[in-house]
N, C-alpha and C. Protein backbone atom coordinates (compact mmCIF):
# COMPACT_ATOMS: atom_id res chain seq x y z
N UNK A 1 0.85 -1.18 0.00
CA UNK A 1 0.00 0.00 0.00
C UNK A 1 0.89 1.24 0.00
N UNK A 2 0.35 2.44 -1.08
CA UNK A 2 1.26 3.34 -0.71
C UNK A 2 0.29 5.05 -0.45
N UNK A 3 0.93 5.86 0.57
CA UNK A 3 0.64 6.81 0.65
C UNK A 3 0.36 7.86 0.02
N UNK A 4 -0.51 8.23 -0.57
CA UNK A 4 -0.01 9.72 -2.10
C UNK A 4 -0.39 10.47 -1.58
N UNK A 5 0.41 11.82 -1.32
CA UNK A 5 -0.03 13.39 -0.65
C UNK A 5 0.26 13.93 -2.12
N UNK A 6 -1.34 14.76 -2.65
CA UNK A 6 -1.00 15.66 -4.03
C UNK A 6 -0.78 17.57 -3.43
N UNK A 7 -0.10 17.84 -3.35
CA UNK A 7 -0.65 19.49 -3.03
C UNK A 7 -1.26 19.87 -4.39
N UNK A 8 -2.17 20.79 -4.03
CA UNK A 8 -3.11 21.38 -4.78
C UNK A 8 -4.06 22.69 -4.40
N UNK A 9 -3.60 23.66 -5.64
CA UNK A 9 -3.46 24.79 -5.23
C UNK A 9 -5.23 25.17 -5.51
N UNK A 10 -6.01 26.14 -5.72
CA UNK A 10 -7.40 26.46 -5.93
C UNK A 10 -8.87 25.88 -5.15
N UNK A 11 -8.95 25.30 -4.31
CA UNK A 11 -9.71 24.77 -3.62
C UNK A 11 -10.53 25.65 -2.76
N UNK A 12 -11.68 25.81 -2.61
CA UNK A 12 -12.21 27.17 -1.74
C UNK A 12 -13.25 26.53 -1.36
N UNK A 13 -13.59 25.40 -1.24
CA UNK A 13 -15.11 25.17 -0.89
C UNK A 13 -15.11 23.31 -0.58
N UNK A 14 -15.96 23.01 0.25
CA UNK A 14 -16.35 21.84 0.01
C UNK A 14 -16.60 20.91 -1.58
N UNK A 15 -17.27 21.29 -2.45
CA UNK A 15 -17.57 20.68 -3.50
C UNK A 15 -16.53 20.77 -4.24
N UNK A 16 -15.22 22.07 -4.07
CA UNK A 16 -13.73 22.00 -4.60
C UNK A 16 -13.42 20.45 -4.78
N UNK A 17 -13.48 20.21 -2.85
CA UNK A 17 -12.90 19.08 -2.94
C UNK A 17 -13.48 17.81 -3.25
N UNK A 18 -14.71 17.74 -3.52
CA UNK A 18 -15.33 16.58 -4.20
C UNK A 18 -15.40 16.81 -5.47
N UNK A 19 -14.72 17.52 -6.01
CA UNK A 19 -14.33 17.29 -7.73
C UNK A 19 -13.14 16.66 -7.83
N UNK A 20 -12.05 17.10 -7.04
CA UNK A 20 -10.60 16.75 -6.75
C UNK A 20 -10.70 15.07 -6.34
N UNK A 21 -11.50 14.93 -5.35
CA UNK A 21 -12.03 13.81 -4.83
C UNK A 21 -12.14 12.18 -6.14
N UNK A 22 -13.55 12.96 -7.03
CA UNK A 22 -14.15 12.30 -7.88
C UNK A 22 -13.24 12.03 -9.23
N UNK A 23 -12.23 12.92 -9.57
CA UNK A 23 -11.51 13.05 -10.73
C UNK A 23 -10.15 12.18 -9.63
N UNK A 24 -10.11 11.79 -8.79
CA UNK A 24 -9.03 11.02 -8.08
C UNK A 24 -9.50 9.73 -8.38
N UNK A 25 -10.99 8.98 -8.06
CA UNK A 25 -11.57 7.93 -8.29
C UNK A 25 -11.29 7.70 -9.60
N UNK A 26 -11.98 8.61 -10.61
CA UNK A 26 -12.00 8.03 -12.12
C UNK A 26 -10.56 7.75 -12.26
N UNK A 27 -9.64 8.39 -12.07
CA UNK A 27 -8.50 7.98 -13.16
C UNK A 27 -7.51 6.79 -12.22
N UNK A 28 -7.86 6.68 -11.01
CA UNK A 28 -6.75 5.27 -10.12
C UNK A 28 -7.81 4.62 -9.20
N UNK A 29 -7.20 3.64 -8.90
CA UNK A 29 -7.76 2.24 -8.18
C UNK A 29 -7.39 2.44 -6.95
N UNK A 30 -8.39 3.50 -6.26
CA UNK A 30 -8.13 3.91 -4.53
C UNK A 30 -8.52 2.95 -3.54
N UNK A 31 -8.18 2.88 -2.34
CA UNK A 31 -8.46 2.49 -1.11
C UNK A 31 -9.18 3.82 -0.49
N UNK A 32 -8.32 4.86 -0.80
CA UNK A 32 -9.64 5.85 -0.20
C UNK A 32 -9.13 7.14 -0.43
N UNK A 33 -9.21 8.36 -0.44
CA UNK A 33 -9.02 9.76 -0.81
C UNK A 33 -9.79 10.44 -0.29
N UNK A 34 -8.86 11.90 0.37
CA UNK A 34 -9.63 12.76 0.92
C UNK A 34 -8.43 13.85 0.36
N UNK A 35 -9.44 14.60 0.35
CA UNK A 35 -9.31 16.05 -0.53
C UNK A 35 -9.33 17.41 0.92
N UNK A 36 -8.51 18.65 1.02
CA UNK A 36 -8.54 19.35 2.26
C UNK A 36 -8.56 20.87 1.77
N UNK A 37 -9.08 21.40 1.56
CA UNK A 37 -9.16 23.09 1.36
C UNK A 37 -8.51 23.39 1.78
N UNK A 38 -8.26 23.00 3.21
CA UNK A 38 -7.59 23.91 4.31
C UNK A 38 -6.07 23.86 3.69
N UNK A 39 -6.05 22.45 3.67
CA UNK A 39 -4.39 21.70 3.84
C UNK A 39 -4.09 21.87 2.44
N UNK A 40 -4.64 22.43 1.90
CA UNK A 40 -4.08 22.63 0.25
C UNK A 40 -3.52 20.92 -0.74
N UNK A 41 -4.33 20.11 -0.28
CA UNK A 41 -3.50 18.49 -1.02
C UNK A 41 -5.28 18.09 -0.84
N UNK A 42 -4.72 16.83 -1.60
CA UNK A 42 -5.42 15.65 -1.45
C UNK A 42 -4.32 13.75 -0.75
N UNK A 43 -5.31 13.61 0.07
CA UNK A 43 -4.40 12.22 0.42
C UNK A 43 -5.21 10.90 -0.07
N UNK A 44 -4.05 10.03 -0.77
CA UNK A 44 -4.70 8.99 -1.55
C UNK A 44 -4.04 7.80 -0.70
N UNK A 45 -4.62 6.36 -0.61
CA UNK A 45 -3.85 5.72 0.03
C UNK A 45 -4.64 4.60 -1.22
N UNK A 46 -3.54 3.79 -1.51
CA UNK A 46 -3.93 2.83 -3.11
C UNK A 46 -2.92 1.85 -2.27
N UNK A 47 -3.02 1.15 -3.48
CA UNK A 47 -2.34 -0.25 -3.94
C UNK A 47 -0.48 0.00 -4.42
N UNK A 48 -1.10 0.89 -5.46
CA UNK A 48 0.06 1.29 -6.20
C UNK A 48 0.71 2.15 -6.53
N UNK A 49 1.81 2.86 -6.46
CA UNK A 49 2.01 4.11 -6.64
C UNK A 49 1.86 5.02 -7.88
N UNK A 50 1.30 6.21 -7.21
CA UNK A 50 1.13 7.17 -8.57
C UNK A 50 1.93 8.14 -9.00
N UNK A 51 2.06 8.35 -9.98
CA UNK A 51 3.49 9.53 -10.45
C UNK A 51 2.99 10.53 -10.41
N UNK A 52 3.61 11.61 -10.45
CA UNK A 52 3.61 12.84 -10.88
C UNK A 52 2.82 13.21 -12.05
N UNK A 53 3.62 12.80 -12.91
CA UNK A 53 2.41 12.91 -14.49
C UNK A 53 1.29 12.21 -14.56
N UNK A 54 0.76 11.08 -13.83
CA UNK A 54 -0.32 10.37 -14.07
C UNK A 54 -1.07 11.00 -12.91
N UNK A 55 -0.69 12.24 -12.15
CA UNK A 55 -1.43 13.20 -11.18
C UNK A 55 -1.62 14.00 -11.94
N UNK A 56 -0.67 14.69 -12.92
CA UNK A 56 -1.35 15.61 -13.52
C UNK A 56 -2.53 15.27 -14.75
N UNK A 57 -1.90 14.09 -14.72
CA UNK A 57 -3.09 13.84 -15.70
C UNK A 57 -4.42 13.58 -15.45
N UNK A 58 -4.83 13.60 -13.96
CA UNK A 58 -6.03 13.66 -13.46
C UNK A 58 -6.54 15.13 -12.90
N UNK A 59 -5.49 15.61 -12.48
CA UNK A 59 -5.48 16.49 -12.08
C UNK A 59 -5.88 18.33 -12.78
N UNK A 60 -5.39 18.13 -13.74
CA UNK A 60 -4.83 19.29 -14.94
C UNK A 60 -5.96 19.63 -15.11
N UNK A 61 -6.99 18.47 -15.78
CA UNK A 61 -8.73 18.98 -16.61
C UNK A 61 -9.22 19.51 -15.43
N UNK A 62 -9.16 19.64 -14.39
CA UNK A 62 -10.26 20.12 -13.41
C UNK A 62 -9.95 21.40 -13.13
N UNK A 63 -9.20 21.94 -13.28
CA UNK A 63 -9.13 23.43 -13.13
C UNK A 63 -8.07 24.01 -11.85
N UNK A 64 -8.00 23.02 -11.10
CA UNK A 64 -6.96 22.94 -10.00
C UNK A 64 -5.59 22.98 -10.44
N UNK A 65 -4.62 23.55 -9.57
CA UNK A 65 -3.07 23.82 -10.22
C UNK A 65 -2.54 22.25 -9.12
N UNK A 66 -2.18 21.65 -10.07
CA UNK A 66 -1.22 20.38 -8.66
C UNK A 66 0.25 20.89 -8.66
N UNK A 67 0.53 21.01 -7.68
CA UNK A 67 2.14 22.12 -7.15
C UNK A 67 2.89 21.04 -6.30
N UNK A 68 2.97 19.98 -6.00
CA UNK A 68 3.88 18.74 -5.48
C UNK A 68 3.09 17.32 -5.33
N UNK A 69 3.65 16.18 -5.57
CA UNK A 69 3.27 14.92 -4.88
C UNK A 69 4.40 14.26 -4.47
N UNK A 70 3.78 13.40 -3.46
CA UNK A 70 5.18 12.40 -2.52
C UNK A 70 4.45 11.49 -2.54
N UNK A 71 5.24 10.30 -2.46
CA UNK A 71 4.57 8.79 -2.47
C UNK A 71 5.71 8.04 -1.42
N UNK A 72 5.10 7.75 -0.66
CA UNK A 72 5.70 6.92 0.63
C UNK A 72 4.74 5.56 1.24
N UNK A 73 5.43 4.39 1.22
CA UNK A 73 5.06 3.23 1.85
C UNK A 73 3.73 3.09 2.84
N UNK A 74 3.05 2.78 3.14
CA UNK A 74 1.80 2.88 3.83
C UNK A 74 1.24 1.92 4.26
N UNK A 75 1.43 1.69 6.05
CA UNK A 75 1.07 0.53 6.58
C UNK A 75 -0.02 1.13 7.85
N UNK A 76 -1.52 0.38 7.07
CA UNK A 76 -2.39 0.46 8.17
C UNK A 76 -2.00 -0.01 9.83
N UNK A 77 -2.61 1.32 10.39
CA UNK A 77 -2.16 1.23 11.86
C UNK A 77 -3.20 0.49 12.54
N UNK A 78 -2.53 -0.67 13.00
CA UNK A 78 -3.91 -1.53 13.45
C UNK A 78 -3.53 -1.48 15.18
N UNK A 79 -4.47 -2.35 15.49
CA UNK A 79 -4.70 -2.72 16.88
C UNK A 79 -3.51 -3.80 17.41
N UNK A 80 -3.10 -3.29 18.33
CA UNK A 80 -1.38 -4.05 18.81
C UNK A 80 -1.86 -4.55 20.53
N UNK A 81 -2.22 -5.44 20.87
CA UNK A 81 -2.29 -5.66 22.41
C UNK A 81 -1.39 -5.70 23.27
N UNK A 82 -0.40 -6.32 22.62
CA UNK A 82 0.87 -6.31 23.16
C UNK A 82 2.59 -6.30 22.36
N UNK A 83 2.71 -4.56 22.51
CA UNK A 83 3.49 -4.01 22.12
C UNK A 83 3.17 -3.70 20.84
């Protein structure tokens, strides 16, 4: 599983981020995505990692500027009883 943080610049509203959101679904095979006005990104957590260009290429048609992505390893934090 890997982590994807997109920064992304234009976002002003709730429904911003459910375009960012929905244009994240269509173009990759998510585990889950959330989109942040505040935080200026979207966080993707998949299977597989996504590039740069295959961000902008989801990214670009929607009207949003994408200004960085990082992709880092991603291990659900589960329940540990002992230790």
């Amino acid at each position: 599983m890997y982590k994807v943080t997109a920064g992304i610049e234009g976002m002003m509203c709730g429904m911003c981020e459910s375009h960012i959101q929905d244009a994240i679904r269509k173009a990759f095979n998510v585990k889950s995505v959330k989109a942040s006005k505040g935080k200026k990104n979207a966080v993707i957590i998949c299977e597989n990692p996504i590039s740069e260009e295959e961000m902008h290429a989801a990214i670009d048609p929607t009207g949003y500027e994408l200004v960085s992505v990082t992709c880092e390893p991603y291990e659900k934090k589960g329940f540990h009883l002992f230790g």
